[in-house]
N, C-alpha and C. Protein backbone atom coordinates (compact mmCIF):
# COMPACT_ATOMS: atom_id res chain seq x y z
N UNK A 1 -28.18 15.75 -92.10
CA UNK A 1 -28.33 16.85 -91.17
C UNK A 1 -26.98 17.21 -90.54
N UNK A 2 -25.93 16.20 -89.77
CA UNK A 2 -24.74 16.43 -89.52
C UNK A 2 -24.00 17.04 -90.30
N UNK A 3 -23.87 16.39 -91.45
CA UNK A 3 -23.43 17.30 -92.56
C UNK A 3 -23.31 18.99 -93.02
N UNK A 4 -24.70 19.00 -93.16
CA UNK A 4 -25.36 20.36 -93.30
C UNK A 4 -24.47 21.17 -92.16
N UNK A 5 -24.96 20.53 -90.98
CA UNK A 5 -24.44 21.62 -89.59
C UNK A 5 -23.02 22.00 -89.53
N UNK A 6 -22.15 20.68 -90.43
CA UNK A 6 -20.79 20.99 -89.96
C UNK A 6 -20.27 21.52 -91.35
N UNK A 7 -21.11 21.96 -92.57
CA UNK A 7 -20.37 22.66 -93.67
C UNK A 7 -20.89 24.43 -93.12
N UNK A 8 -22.50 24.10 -92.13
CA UNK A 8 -22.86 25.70 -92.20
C UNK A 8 -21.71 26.10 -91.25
N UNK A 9 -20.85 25.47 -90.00
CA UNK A 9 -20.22 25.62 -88.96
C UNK A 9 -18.87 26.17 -89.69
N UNK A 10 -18.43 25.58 -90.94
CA UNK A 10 -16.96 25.33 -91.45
C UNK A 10 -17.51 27.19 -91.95
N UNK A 11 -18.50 27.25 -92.46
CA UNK A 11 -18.33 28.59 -93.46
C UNK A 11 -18.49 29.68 -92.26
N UNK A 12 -19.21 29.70 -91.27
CA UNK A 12 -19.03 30.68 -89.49
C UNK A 12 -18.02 31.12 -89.53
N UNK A 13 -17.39 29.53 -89.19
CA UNK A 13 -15.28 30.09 -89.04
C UNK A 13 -14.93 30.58 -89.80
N UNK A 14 -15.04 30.26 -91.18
CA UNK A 14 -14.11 31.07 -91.86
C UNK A 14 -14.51 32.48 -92.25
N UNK A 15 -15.93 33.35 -92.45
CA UNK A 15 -16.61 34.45 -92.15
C UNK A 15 -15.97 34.91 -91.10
N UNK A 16 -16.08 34.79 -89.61
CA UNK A 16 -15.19 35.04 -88.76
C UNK A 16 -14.32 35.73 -88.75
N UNK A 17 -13.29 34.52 -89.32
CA UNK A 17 -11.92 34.64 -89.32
C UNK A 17 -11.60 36.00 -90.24
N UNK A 18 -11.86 36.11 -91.78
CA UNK A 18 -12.02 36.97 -92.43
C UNK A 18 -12.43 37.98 -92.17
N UNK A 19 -13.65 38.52 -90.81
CA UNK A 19 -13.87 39.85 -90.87
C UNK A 19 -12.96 40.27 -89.79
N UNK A 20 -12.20 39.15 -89.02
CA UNK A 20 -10.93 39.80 -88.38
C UNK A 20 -9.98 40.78 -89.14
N UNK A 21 -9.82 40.37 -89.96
CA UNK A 21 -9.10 41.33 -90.68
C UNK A 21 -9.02 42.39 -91.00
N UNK A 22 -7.89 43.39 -90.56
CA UNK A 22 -7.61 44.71 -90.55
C UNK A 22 -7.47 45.40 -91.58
N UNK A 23 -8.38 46.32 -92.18
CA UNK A 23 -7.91 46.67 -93.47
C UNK A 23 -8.18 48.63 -93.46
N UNK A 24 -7.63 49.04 -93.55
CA UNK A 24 -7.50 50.59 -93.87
C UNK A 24 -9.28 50.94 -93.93
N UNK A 25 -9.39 51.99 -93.65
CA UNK A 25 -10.66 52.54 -93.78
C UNK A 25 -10.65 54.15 -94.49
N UNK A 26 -11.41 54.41 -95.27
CA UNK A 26 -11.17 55.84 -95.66
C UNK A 26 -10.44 57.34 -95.16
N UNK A 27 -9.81 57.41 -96.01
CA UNK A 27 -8.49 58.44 -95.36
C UNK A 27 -7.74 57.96 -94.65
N UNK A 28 -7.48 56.80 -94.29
CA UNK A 28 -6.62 56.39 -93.17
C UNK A 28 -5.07 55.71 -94.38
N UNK A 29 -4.07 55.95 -93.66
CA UNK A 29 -2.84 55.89 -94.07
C UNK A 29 -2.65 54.45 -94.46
N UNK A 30 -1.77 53.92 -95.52
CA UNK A 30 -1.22 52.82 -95.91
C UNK A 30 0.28 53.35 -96.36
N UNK A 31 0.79 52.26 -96.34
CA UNK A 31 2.25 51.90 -96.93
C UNK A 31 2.81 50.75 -97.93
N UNK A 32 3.47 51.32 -98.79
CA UNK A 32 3.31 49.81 -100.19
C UNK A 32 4.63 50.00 -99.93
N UNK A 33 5.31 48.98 -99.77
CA UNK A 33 6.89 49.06 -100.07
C UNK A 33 7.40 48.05 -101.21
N UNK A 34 7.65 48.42 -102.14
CA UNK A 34 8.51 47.47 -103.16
C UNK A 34 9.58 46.82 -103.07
N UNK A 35 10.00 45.55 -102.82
CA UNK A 35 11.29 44.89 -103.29
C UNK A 35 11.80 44.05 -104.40
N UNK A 36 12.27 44.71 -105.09
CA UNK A 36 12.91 43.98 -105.77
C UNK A 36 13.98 42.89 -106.18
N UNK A 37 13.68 41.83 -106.07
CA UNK A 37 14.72 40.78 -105.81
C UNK A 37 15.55 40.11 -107.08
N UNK A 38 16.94 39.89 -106.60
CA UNK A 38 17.71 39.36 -107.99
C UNK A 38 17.18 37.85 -107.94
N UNK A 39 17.06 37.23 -109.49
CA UNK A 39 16.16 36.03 -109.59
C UNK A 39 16.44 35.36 -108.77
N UNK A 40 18.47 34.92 -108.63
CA UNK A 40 18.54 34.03 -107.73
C UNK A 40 18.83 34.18 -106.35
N UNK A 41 18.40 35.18 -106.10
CA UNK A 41 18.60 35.36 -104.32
C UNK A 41 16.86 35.39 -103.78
N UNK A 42 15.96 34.48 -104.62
CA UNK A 42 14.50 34.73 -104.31
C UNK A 42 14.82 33.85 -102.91
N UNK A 43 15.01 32.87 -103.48
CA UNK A 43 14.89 31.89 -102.02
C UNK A 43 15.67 32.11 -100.48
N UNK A 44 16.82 33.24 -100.69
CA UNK A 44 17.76 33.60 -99.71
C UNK A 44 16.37 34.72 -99.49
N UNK A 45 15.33 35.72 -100.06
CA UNK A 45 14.55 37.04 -99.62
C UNK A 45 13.80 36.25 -98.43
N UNK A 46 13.21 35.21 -99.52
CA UNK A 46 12.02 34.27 -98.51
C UNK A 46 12.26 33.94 -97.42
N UNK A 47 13.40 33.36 -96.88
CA UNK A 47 14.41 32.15 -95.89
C UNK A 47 14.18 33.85 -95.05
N UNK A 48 14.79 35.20 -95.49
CA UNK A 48 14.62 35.89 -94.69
C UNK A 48 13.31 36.48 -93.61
N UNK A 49 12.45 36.60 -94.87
CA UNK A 49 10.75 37.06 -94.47
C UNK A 49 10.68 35.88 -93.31
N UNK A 50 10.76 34.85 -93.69
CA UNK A 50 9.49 33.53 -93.27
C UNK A 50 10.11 32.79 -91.99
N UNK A 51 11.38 32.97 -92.13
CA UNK A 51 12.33 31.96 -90.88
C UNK A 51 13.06 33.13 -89.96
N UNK A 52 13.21 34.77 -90.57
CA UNK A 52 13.55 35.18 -89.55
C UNK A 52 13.41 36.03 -88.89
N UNK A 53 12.46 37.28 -90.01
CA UNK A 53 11.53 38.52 -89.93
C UNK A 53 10.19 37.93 -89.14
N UNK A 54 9.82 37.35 -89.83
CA UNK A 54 8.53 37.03 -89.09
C UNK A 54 8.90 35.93 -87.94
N UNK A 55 9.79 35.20 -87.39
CA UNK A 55 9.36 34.85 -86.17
C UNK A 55 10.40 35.74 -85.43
N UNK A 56 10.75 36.77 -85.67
CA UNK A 56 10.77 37.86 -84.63
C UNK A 56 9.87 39.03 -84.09
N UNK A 57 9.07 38.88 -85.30
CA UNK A 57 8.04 39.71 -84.94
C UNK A 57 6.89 39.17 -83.78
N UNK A 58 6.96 37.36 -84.19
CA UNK A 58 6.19 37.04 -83.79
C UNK A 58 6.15 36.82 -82.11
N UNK A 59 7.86 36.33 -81.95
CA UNK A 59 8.27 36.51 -80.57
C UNK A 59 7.94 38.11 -79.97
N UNK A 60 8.28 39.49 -80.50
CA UNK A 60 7.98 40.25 -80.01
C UNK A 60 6.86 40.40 -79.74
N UNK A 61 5.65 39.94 -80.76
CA UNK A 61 4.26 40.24 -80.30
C UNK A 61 4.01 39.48 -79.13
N UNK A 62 4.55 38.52 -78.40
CA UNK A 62 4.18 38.10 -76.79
C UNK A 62 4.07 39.14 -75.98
N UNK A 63 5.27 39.96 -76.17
CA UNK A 63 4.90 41.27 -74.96
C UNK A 63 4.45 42.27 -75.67
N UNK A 64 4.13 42.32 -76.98
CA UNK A 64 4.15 44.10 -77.32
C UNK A 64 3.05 43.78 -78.68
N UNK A 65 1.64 45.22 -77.80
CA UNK A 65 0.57 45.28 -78.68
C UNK A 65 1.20 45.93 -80.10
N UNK A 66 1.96 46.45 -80.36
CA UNK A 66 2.35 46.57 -81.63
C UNK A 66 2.75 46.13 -82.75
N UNK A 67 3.25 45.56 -81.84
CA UNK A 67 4.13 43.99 -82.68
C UNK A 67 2.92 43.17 -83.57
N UNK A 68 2.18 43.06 -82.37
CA UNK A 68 0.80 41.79 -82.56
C UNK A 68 -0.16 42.86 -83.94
N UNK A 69 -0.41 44.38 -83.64
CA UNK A 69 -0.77 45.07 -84.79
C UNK A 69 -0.03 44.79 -86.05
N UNK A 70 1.20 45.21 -86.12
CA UNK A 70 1.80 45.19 -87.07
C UNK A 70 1.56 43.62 -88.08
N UNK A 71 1.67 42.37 -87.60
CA UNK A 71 1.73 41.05 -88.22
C UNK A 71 -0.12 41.16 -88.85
N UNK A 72 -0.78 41.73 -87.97
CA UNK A 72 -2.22 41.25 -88.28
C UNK A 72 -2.67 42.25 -89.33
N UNK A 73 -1.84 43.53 -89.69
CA UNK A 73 -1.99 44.40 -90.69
C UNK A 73 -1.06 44.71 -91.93
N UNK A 74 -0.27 43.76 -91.71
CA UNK A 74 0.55 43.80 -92.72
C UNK A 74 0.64 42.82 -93.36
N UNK A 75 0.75 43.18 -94.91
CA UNK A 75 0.30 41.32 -95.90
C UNK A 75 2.11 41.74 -96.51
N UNK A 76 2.29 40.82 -97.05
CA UNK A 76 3.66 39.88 -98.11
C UNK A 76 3.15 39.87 -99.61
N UNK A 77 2.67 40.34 -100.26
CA UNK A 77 2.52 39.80 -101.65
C UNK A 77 3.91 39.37 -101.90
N UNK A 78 3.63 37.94 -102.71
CA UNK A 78 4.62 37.58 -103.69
C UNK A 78 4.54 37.61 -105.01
N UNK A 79 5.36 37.69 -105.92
CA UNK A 79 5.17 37.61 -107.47
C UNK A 79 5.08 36.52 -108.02
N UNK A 80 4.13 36.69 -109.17
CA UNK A 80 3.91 35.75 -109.64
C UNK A 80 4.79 35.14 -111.08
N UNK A 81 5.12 36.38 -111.46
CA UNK A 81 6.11 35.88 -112.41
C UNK A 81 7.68 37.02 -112.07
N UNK A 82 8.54 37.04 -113.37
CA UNK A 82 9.95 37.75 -113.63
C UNK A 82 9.29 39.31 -113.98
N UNK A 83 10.10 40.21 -113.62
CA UNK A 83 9.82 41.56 -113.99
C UNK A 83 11.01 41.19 -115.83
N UNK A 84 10.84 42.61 -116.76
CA UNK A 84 11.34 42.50 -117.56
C UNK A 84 12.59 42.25 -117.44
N UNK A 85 12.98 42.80 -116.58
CA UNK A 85 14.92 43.01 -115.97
C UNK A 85 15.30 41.35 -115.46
N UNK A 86 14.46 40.61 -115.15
CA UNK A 86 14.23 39.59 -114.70
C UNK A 86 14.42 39.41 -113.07
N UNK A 87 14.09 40.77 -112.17
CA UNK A 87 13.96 40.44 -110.60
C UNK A 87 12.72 39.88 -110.62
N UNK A 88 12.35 40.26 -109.35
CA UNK A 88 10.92 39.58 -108.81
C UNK A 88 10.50 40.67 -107.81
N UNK A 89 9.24 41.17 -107.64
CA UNK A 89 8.88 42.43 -106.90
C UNK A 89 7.99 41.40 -106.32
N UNK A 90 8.69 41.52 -104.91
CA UNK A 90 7.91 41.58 -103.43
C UNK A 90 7.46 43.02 -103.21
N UNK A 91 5.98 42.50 -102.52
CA UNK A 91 5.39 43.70 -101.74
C UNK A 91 5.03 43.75 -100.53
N UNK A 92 5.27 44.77 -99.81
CA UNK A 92 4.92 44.48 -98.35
C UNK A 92 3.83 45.74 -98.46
N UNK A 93 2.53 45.21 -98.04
CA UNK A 93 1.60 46.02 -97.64
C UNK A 93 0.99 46.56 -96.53
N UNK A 94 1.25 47.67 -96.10
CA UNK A 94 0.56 48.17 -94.47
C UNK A 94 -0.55 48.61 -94.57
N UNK A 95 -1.90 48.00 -93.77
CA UNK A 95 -2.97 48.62 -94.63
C UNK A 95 -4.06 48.25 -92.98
N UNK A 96 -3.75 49.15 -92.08
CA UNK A 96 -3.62 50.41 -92.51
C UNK A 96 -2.14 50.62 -92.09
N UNK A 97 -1.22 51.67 -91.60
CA UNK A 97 -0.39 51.58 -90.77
C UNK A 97 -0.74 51.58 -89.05
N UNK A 98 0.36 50.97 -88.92
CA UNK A 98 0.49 50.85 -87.05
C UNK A 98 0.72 52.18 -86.73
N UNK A 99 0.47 53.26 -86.01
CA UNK A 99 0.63 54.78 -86.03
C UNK A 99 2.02 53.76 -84.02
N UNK A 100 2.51 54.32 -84.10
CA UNK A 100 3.75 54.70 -83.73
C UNK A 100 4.74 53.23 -83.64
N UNK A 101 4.90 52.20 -84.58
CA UNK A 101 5.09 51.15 -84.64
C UNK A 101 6.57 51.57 -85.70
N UNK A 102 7.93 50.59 -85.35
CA UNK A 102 8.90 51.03 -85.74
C UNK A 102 9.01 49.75 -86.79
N UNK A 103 8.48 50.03 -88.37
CA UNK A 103 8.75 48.97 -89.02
C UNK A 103 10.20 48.62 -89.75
N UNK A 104 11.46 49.23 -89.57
CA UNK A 104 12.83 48.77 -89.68
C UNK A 104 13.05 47.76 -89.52
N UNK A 105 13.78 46.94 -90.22
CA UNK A 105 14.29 45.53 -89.87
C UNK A 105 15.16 45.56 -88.57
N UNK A 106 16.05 46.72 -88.66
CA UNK A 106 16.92 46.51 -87.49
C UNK A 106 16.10 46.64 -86.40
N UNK A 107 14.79 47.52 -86.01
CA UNK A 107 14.51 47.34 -85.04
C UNK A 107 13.59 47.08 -84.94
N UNK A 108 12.93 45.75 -85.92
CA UNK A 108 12.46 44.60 -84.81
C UNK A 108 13.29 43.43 -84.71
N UNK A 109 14.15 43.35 -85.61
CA UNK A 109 15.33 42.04 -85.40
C UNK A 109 16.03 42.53 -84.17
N UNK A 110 16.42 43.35 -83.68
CA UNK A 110 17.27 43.72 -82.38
C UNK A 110 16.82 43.31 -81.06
N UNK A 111 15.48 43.63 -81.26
CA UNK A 111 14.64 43.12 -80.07
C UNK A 111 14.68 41.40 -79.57
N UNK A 112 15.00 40.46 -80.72
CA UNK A 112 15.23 38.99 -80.56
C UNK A 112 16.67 38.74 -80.51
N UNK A 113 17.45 39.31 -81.63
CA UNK A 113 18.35 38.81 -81.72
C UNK A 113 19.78 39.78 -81.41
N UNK A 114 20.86 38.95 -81.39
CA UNK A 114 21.97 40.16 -80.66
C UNK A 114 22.53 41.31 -82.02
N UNK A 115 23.09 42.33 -81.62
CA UNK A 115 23.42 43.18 -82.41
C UNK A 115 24.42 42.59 -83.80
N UNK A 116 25.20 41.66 -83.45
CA UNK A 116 26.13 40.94 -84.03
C UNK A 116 25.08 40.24 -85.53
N UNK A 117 23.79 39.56 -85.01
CA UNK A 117 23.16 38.64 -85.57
C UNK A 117 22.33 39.55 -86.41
N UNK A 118 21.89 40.78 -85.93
CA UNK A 118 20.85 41.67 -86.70
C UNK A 118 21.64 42.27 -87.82
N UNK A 119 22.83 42.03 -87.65
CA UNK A 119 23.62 42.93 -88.62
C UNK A 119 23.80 41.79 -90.18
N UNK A 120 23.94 40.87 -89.45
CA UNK A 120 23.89 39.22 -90.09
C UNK A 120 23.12 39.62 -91.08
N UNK A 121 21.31 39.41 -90.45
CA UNK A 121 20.33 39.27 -91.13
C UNK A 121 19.98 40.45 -92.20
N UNK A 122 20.68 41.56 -91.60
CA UNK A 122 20.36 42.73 -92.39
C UNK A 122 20.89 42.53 -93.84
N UNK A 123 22.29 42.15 -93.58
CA UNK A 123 23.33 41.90 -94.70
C UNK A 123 22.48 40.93 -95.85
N UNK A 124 21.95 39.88 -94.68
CA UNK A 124 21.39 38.91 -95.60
C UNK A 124 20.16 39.40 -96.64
N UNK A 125 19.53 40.47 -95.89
CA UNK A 125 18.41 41.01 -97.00
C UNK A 125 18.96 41.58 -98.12
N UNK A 126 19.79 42.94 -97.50
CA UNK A 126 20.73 43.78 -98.68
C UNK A 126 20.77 43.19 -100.03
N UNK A 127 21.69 41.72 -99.83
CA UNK A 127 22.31 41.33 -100.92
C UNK A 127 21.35 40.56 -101.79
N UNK A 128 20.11 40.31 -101.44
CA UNK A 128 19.01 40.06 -102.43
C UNK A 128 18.31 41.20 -103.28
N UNK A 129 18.51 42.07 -103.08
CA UNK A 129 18.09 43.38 -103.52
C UNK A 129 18.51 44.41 -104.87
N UNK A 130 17.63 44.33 -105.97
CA UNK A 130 18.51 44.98 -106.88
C UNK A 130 18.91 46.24 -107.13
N UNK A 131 17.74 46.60 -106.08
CA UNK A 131 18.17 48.14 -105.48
C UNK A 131 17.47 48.51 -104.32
N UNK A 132 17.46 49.80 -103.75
CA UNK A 132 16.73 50.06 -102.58
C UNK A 132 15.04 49.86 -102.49
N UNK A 133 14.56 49.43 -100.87
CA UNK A 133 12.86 49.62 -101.59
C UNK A 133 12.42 50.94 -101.82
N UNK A 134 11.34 50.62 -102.68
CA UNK A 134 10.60 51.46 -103.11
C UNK A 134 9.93 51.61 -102.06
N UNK A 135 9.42 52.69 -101.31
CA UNK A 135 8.26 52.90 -100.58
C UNK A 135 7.32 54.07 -101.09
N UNK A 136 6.14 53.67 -100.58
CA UNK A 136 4.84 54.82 -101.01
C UNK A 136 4.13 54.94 -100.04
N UNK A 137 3.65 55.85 -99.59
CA UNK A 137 2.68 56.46 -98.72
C UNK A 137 1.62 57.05 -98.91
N UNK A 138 0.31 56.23 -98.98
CA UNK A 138 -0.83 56.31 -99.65
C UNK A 138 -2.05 56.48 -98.49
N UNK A 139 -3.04 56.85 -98.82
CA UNK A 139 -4.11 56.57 -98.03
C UNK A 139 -5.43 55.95 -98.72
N UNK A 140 -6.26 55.24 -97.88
CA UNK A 140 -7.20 54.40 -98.53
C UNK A 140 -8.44 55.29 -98.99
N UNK A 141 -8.83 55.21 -100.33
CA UNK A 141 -9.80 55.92 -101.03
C UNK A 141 -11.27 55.81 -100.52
N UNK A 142 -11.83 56.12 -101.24
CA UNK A 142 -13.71 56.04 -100.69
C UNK A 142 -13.85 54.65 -101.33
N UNK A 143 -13.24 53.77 -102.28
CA UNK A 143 -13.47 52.48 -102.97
C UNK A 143 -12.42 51.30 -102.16
């Protein structure tokens, strides 16, 4: 019986947790941005996303409902394998978008860190990059 209660309890939470999730609703706006990364600067893209993009966002979301939108609506796909050229296409998905939310690196890195350091980090993305992102501006279908 304990059992039972604490696998029906485990599947609650995670139902829950899952219909938290923000996802575009018909006609409503999304954003796909493509990056393309040179093979060996994958781990310098990541070190960027994971150690310095996102805990600035995350510090900003303490004071700012946008911030806190933006992280809870925006996913990271990673790749799973080499493109033919042999980069690697990261995706950043906005789904839906934050409607007046400034998604630039410089300005949410500015907000944590000093002008000197944002310029740092910026550099540091650049040079993983085999060219500019791709962005698209889509809206979510009836499916």
């Amino acid at each position: 019986m304990k059992k039972y209660f604490l696998s029906s309890l485990f599947l609650i939470l995670i139902v829950n947790v899952n219909s938290q999730t923000t996802e575009a609703k018909q006609g409503e706006s999304m954003w796909v941005l493509l990056n393309h990364v040179k093979a060996d600067k994958r781990q310098q893209f990541e070190k960027f996303v994971y150690e310095v993009l996102f805990p600035a966002l995350k510090e900003n979301a303490k004071k700012d409902i946008i911030s806190r939108n933006i992280i809870e609506q925006t996913r990271m796909l990673e790749p799973r394998r080499a493109n033919k050229d042999s980069s690697y296409t990261y995706i950043w998905l906005m789904d839906p978008i934050v409607k007046n939310a400034d998604y630039s690196y410089s300005g949410i890195l500015s907000q944590v860190y000093s002008s000197e350091d944002t310029k740092k980090y910026i550099s540091m993305h650049n040079e993983c990059l085999v060219s500019p992102q791709f962005a698209y501006r889509v809206k979510q279908g009836s499916w």
